[in-house]
Structure formats: structure tokens, C-alpha cells
N, C-alpha and C. Protein backbone atom coordinates (compact mmCIF):
# COMPACT_ATOMS: atom_id res chain seq x y z
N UNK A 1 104.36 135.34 82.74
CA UNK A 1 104.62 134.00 82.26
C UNK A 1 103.84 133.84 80.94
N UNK A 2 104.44 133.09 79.74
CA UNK A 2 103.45 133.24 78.73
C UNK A 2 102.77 132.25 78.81
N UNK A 3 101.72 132.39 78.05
CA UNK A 3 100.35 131.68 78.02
C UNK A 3 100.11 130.17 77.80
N UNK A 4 101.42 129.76 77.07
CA UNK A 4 101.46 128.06 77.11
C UNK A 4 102.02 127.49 78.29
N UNK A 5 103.05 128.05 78.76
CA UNK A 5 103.22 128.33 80.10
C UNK A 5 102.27 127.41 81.35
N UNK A 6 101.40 128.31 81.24
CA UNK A 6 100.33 128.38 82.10
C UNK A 6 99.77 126.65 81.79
N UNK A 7 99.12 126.95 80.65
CA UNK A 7 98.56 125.58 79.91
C UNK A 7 99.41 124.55 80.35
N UNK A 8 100.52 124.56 80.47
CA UNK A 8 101.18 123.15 80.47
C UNK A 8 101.84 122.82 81.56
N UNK A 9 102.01 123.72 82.61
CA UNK A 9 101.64 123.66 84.34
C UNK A 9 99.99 123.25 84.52
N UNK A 10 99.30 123.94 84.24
CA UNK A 10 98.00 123.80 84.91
C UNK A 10 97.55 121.65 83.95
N UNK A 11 97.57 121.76 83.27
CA UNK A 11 98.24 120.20 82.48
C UNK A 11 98.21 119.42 83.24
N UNK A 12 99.87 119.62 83.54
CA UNK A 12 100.51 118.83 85.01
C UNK A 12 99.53 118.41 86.14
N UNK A 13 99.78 119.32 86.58
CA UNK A 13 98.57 119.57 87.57
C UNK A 13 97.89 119.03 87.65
N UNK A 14 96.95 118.62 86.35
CA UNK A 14 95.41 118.01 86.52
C UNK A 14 95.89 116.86 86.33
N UNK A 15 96.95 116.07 85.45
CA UNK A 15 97.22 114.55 85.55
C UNK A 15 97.97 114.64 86.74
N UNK A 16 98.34 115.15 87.46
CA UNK A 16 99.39 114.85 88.99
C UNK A 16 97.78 114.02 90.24
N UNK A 17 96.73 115.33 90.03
CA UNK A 17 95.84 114.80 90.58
C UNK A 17 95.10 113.72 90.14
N UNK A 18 95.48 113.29 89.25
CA UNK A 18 94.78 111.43 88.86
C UNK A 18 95.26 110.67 88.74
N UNK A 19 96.97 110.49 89.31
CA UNK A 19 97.47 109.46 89.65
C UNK A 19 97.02 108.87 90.87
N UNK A 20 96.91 107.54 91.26
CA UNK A 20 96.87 107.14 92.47
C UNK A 20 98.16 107.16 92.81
N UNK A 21 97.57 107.52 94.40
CA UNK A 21 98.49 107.68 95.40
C UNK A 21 99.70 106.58 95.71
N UNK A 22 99.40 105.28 95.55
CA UNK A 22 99.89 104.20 95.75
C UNK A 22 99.48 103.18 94.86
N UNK A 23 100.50 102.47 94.09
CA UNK A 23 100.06 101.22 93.50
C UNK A 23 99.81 100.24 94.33
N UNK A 24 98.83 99.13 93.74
CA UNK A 24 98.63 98.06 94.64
C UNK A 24 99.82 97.38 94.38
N UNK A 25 100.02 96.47 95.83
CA UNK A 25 101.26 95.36 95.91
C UNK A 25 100.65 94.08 94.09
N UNK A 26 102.13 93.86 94.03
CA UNK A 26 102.16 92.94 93.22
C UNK A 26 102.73 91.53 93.19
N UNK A 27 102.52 90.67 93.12
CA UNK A 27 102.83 89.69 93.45
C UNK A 27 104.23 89.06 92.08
N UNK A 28 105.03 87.91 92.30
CA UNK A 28 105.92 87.59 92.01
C UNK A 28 105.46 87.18 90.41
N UNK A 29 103.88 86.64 90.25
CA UNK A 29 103.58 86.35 89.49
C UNK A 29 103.39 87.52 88.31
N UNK A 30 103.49 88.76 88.68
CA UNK A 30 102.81 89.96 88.06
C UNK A 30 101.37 90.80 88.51
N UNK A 31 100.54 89.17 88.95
CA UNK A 31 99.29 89.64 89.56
C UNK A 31 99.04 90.80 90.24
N UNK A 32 98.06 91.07 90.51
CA UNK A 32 97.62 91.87 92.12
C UNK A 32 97.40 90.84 93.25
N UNK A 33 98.11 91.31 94.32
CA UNK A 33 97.97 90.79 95.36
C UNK A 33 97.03 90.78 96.16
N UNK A 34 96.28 89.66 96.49
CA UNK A 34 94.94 90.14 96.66
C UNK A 34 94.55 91.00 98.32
N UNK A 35 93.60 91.14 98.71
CA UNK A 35 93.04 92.46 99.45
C UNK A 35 92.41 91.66 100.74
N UNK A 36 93.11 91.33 101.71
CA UNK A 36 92.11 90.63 103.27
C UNK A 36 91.21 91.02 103.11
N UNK A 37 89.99 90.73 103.15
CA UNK A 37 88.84 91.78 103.90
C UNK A 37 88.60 90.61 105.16
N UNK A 38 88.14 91.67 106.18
CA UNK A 38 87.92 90.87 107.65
C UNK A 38 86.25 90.53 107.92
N UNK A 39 86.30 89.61 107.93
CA UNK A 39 84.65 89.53 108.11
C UNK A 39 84.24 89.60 109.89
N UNK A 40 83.45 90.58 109.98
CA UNK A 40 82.69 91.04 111.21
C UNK A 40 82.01 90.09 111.63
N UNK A 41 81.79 90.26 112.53
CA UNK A 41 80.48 89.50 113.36
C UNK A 41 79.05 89.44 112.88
N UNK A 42 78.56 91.49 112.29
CA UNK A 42 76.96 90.99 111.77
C UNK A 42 77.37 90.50 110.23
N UNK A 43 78.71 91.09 109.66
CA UNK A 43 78.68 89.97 108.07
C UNK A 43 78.53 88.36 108.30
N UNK A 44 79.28 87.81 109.70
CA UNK A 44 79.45 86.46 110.19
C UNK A 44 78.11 85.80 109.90
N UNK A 45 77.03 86.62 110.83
CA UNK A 45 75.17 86.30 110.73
C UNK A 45 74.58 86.01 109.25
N UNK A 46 75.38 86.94 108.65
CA UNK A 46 74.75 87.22 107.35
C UNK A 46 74.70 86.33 106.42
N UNK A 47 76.50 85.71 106.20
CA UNK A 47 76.96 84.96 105.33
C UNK A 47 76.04 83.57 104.80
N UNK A 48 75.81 83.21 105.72
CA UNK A 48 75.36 81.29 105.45
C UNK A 48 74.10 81.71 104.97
N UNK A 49 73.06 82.87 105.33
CA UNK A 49 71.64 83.66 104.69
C UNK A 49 71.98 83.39 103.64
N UNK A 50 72.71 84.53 103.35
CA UNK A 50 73.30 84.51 101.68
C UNK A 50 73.49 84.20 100.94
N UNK A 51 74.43 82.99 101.37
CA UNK A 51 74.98 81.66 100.24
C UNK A 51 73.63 81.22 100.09
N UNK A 52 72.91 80.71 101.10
CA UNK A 52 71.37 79.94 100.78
C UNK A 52 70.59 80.28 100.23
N UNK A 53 70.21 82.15 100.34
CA UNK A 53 69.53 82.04 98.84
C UNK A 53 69.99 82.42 97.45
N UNK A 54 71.25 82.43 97.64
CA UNK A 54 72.19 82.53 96.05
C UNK A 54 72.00 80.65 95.50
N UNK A 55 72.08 79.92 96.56
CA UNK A 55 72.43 78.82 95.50
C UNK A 55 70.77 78.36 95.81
N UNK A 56 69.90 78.74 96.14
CA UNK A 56 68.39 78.14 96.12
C UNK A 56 67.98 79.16 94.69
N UNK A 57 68.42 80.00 94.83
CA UNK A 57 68.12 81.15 93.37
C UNK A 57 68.52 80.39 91.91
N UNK A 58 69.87 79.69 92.27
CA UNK A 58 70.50 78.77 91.40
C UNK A 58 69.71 77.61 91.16
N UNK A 59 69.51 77.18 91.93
CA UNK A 59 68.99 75.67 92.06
C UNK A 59 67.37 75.83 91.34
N UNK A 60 66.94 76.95 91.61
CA UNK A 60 65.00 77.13 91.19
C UNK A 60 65.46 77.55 89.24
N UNK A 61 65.92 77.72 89.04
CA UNK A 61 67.03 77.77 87.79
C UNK A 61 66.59 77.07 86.79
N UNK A 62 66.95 75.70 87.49
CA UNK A 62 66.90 74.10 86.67
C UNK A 62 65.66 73.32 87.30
N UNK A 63 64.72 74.06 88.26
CA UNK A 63 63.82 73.37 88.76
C UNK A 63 64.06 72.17 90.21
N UNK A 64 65.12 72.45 90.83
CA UNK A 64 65.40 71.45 91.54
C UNK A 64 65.46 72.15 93.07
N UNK A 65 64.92 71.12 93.72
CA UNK A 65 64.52 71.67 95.01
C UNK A 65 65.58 72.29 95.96
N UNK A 66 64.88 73.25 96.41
CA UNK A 66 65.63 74.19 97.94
C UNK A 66 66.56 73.65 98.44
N UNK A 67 67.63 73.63 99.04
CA UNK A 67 68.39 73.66 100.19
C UNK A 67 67.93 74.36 101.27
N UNK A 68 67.95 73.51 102.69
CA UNK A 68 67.58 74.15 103.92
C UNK A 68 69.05 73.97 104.26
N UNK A 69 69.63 75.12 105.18
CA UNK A 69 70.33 75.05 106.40
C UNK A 69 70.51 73.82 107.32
N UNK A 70 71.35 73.20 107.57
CA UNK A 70 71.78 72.05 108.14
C UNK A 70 72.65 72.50 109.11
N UNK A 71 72.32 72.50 110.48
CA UNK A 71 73.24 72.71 111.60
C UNK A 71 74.60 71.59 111.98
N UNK A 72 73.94 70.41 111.51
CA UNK A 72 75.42 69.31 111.99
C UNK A 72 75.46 69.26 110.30
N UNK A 73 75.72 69.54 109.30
CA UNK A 73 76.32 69.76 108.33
C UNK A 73 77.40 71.08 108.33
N UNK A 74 76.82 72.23 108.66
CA UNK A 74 77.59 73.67 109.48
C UNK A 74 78.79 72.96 109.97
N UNK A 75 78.36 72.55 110.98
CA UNK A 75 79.59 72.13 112.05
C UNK A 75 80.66 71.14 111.71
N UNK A 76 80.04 70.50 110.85
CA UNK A 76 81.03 69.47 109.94
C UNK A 76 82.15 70.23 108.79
N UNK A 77 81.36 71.14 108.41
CA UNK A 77 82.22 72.19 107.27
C UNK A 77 83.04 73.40 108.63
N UNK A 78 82.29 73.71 109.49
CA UNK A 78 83.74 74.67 110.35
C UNK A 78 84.44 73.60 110.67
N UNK A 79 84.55 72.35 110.85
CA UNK A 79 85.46 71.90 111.96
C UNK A 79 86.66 71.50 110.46
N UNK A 80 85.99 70.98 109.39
CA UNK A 80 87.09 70.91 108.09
C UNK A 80 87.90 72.43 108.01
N UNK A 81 86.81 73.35 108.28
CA UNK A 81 87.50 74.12 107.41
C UNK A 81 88.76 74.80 108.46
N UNK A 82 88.53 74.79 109.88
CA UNK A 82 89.50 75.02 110.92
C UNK A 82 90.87 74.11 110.56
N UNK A 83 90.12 72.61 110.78
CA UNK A 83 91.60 71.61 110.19
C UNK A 83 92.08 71.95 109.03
N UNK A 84 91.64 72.42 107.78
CA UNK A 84 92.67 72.68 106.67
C UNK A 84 93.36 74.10 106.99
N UNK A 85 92.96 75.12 107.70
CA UNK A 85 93.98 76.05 108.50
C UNK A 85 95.01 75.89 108.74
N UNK A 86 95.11 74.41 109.64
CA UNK A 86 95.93 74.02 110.43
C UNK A 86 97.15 73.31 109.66
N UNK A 87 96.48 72.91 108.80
CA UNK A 87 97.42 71.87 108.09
C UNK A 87 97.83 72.81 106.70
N UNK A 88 97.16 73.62 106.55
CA UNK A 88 97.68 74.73 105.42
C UNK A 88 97.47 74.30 104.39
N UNK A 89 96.62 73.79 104.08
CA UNK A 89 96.39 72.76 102.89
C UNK A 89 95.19 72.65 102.84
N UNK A 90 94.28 72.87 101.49
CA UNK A 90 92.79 72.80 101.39
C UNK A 90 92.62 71.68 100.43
N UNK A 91 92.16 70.47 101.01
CA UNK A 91 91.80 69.04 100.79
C UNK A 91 90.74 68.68 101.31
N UNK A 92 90.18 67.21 100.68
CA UNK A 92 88.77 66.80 101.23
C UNK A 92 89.42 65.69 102.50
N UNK A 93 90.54 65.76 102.88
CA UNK A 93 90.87 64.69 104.08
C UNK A 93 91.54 65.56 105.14
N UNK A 94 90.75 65.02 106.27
CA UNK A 94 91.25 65.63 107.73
C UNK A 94 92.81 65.14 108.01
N UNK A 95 93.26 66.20 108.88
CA UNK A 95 94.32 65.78 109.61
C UNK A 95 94.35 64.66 110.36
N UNK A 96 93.18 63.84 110.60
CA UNK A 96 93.26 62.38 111.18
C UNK A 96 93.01 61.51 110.28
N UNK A 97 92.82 62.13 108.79
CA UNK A 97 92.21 60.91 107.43
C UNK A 97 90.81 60.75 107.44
N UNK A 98 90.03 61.76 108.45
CA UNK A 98 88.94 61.44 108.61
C UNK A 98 88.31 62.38 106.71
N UNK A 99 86.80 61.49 106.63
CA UNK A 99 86.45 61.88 104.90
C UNK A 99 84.91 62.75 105.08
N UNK A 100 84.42 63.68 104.18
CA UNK A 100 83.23 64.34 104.64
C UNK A 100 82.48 63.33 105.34
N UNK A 101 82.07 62.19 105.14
CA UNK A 101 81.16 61.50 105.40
C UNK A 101 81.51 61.24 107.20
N UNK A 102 82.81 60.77 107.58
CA UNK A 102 83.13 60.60 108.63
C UNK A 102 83.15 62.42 109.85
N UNK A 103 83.02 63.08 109.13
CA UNK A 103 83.27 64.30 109.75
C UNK A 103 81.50 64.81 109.83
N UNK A 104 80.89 64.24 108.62
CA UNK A 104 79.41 64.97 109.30
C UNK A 104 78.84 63.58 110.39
N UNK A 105 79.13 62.89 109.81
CA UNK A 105 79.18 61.55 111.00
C UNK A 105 79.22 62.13 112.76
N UNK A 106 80.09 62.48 112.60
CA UNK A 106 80.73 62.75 114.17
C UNK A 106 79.97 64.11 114.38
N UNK A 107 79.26 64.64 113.51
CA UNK A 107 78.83 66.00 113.65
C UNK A 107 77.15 65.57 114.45
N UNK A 108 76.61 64.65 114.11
CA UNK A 108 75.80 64.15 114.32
C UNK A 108 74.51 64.01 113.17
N UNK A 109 74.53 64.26 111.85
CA UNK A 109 74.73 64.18 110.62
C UNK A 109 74.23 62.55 110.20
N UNK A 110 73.23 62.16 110.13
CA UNK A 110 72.99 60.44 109.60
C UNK A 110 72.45 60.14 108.41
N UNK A 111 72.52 61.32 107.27
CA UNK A 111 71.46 61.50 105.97
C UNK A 111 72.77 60.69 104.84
N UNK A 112 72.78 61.51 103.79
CA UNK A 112 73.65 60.98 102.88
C UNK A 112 74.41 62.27 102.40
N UNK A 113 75.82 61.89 102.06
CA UNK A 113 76.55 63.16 102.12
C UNK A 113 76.57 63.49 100.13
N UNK A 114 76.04 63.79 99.62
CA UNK A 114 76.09 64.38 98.52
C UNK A 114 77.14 64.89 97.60
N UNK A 115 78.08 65.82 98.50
CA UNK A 115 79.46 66.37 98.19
C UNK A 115 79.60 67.48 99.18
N UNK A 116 81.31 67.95 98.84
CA UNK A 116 81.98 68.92 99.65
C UNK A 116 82.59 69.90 98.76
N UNK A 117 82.66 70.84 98.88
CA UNK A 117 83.72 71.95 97.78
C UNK A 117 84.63 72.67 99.12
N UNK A 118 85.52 72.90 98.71
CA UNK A 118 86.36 73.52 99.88
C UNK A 118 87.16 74.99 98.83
N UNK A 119 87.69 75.43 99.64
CA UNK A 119 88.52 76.63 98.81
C UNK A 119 89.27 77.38 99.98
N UNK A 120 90.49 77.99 99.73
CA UNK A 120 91.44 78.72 99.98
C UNK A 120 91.35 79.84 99.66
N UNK A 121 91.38 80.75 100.10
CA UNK A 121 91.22 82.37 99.12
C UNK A 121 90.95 83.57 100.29
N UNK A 122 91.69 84.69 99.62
CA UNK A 122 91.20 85.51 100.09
C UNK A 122 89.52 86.82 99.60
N UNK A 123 89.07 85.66 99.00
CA UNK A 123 87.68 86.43 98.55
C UNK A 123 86.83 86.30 99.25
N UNK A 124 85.73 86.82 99.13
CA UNK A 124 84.39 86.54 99.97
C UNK A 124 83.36 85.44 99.33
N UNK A 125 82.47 85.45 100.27
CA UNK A 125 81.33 84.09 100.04
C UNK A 125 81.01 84.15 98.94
N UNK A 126 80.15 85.26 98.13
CA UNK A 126 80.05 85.32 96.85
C UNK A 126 80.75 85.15 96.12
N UNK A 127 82.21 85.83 95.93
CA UNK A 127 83.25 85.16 94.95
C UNK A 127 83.34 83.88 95.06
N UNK A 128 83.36 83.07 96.00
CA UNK A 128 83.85 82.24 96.19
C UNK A 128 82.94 80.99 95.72
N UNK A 129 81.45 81.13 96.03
CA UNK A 129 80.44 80.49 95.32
C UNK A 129 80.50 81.12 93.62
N UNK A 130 80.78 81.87 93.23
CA UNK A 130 80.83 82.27 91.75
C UNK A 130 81.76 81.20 91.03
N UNK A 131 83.20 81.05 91.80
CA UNK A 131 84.36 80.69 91.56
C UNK A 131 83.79 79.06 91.23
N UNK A 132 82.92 78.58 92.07
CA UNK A 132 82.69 77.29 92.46
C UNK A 132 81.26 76.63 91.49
N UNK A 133 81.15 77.82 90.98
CA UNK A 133 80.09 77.65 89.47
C UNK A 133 80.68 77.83 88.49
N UNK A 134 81.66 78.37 88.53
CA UNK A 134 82.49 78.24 87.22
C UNK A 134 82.85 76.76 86.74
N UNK A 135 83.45 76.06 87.53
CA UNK A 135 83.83 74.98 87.67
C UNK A 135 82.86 73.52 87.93
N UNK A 136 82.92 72.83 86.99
CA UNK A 136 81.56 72.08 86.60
C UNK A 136 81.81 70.92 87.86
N UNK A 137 82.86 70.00 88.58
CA UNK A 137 82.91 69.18 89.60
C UNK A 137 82.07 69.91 91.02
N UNK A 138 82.59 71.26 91.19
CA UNK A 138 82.48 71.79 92.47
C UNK A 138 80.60 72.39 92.04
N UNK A 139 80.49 72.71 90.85
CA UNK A 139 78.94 73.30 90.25
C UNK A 139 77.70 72.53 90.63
N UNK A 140 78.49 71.20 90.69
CA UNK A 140 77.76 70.03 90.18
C UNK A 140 77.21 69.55 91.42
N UNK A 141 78.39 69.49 92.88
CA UNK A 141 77.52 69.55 94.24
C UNK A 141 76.94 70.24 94.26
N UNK A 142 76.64 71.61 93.78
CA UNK A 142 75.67 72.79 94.73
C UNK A 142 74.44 72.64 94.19
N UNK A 143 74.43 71.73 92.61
CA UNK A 143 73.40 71.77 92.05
C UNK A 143 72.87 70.73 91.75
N UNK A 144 72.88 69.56 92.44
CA UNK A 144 72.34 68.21 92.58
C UNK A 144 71.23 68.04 92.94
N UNK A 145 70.13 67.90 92.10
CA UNK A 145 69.20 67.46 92.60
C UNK A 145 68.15 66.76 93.84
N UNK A 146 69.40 65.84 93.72
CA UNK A 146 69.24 65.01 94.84
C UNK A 146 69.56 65.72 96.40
N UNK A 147 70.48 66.37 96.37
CA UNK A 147 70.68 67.31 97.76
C UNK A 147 69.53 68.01 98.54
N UNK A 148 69.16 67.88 99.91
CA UNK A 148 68.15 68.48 100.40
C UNK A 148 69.08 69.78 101.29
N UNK A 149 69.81 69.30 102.04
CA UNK A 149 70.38 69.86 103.31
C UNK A 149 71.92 70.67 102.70
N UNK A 150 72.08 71.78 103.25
CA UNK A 150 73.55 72.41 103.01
C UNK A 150 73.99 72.38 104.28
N UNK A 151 75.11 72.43 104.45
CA UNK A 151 76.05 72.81 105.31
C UNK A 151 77.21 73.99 104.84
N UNK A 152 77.62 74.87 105.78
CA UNK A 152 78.34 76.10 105.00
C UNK A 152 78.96 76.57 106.10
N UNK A 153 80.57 76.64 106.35
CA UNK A 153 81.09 77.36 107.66
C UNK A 153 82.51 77.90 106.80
N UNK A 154 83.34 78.58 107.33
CA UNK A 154 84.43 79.36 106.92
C UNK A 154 85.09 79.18 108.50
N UNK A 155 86.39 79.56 107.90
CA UNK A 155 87.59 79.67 109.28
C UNK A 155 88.76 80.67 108.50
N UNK A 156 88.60 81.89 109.36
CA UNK A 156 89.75 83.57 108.48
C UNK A 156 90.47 83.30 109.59
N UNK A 157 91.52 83.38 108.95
CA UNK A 157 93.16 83.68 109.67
C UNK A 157 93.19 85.04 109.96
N UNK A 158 93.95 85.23 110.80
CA UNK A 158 94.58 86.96 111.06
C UNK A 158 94.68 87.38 109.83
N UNK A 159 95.75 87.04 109.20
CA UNK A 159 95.92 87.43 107.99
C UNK A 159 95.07 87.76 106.89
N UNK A 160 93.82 86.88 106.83
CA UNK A 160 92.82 87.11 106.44
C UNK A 160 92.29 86.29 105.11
N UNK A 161 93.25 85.43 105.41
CA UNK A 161 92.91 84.21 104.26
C UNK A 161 91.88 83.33 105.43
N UNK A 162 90.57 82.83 103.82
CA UNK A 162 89.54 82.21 104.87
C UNK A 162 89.97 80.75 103.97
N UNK A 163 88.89 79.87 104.97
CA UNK A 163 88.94 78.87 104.86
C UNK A 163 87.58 78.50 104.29
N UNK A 164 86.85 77.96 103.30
CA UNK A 164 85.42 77.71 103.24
C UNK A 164 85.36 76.48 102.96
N UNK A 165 84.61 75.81 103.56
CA UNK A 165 83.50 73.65 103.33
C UNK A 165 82.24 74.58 103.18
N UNK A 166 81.89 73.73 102.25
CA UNK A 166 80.32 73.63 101.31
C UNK A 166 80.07 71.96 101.65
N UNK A 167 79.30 71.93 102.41
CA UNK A 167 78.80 70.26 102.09
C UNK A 167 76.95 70.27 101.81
N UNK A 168 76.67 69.30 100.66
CA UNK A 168 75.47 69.35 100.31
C UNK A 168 75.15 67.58 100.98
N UNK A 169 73.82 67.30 101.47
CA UNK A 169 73.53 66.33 101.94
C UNK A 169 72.15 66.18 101.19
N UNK A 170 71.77 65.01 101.64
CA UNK A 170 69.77 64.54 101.83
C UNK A 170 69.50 63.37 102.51
């Protein structure tokens, strides 16, 4: 075989092996379609850690005090974030019209409700707090001064779209 031959098989060859195997799905828009990831049980433990000291990291920033963990704030953001599941729709009003204030209310919750950020997505906690600093309304709860208490729960579908409530209190 002559010698260019060779060269321009062996060529082949080496770009054959650096194609990927499969393109990612694309969506109607052109996009990439984005990627479930399933969150586990010890990521489950992990998550609300996380967010707390990403946005206390944030918050020491501008000089403004800590966020602690809020258990009936938690429970006020899973039980939103289950109902906007349900209703398929990520809004600050319950399927009964109930409003953050009435939902940490019932949570057992008697401080002052600060704000809520909610989101739809298939990203994770970090994206999703990144996403929510980008954006100066949703920035603006996490970084209120006035806020003592967080609340932070998620609700993932099979499918693997989550559900996330951020509520900041004091």
C-alpha cells in the first residue's frame, strides 16, 4: 500500500476515535436538553448544609449577618415546593391561594417572612442558587439584611425535574 495511503487511513482513524459516540438530545429550541441528575439520600443530607454556607459566604460579603437553618421555614418551602409539582406551575401561590406567609404560618413559623424564590429546573442546588444571584429580585431575598432564619426544601419528580422554595425570615 503506498505511504499516503497509510497516512490517510491511520488519519481516519484517529478523528473516528474523537467523535462522540452520541450527540446530546436537542431540544425544539436548538438548545441542549438538559440532564436529570437524581439526588440520593446522602446528597439529600448534604444539600440544605450547602446552600447555608454558600449564601452565609455571600452574605459575610456585604457584612450582613448569618442565616441559621429554620425547621418550620424547611417545611413551609417542601410543602410549596411539593404543591407547585402538583399544579405544574412554579408560583408564589398555593393550590388553596394560600401566600408564603400563610404557609410558614401553618408550618408553625411566627417571625416575619422576608421573601421566597422558587424555581423549576432541572439543575442542582448550586446552579440553582447561582441562577438566583444572577437575578437582582430573587438576589435581593437571599441577601437581606434584615433576614435571620432560612428555610430551603426541594421536591424531584421521577423524571427528575426538582422543585426548589428558598424562604428567608427574622
Amino acid at each position: 500500500m503506498p505511504y499516503y495511503k497509510v497516512i490517510a487511513l491511520t488519519s481516519l482513524m484517529a478523528l473516528a476515535a474523537c467523535m462522540p459516540r452520541s450527540l446530546p438530545p436537542v431540544a425544539p429550541d436548538g438548545q441542549a436538553m438538559p440532564v436529570a441528575h437524581q439526588i440520593n439520600e446522602a446528597e439529600a443530607q448534604q444539600i440544605p448544609v450547602r446552600v447555608l454556607q454558600q449564601i452565609n459566604t455571600l452574605r459575610g460579603n456585604i457584612a450582613a449577618p448569618p442565616l441559621t437553618l429554620n425547621p418550620q421555614l424547611s417545611a413551609a418551602a417542601l410543602a410549596h415546593s411539593r404543591d407547585m409539582s402538583a399544579q405544574n406551575r412554579a408560583w408564589h401561590w398555593g393550590s388553596d391561594g394560600s401566600s408564603p406567609l400563610d404557609r410558614a404560618r401553618r408550618a408553625g413559623y411566627f417571625g416575619t417572612i422576608v421573601g421566597e424564590n422558587i424555581s423549576e429546573t432541572y439543575e442542582n442546588d448550586i446552579q440553582t442558587l447561582t441562577a438566583w444571584m444572577a437575578t437582582r429580585d430573587t438576589r435581593d431575598v437571599i441577601m437581606d439584611p434584615s433576614a435571620t432564619n432560612l428555610g430551603f426544601a426541594w421536591y424531584q419528580e421521577s423524571s427528575g425535574k426538582v422543585w426548589w422554595t428558598l424562604l428567608t425570615g427574622s
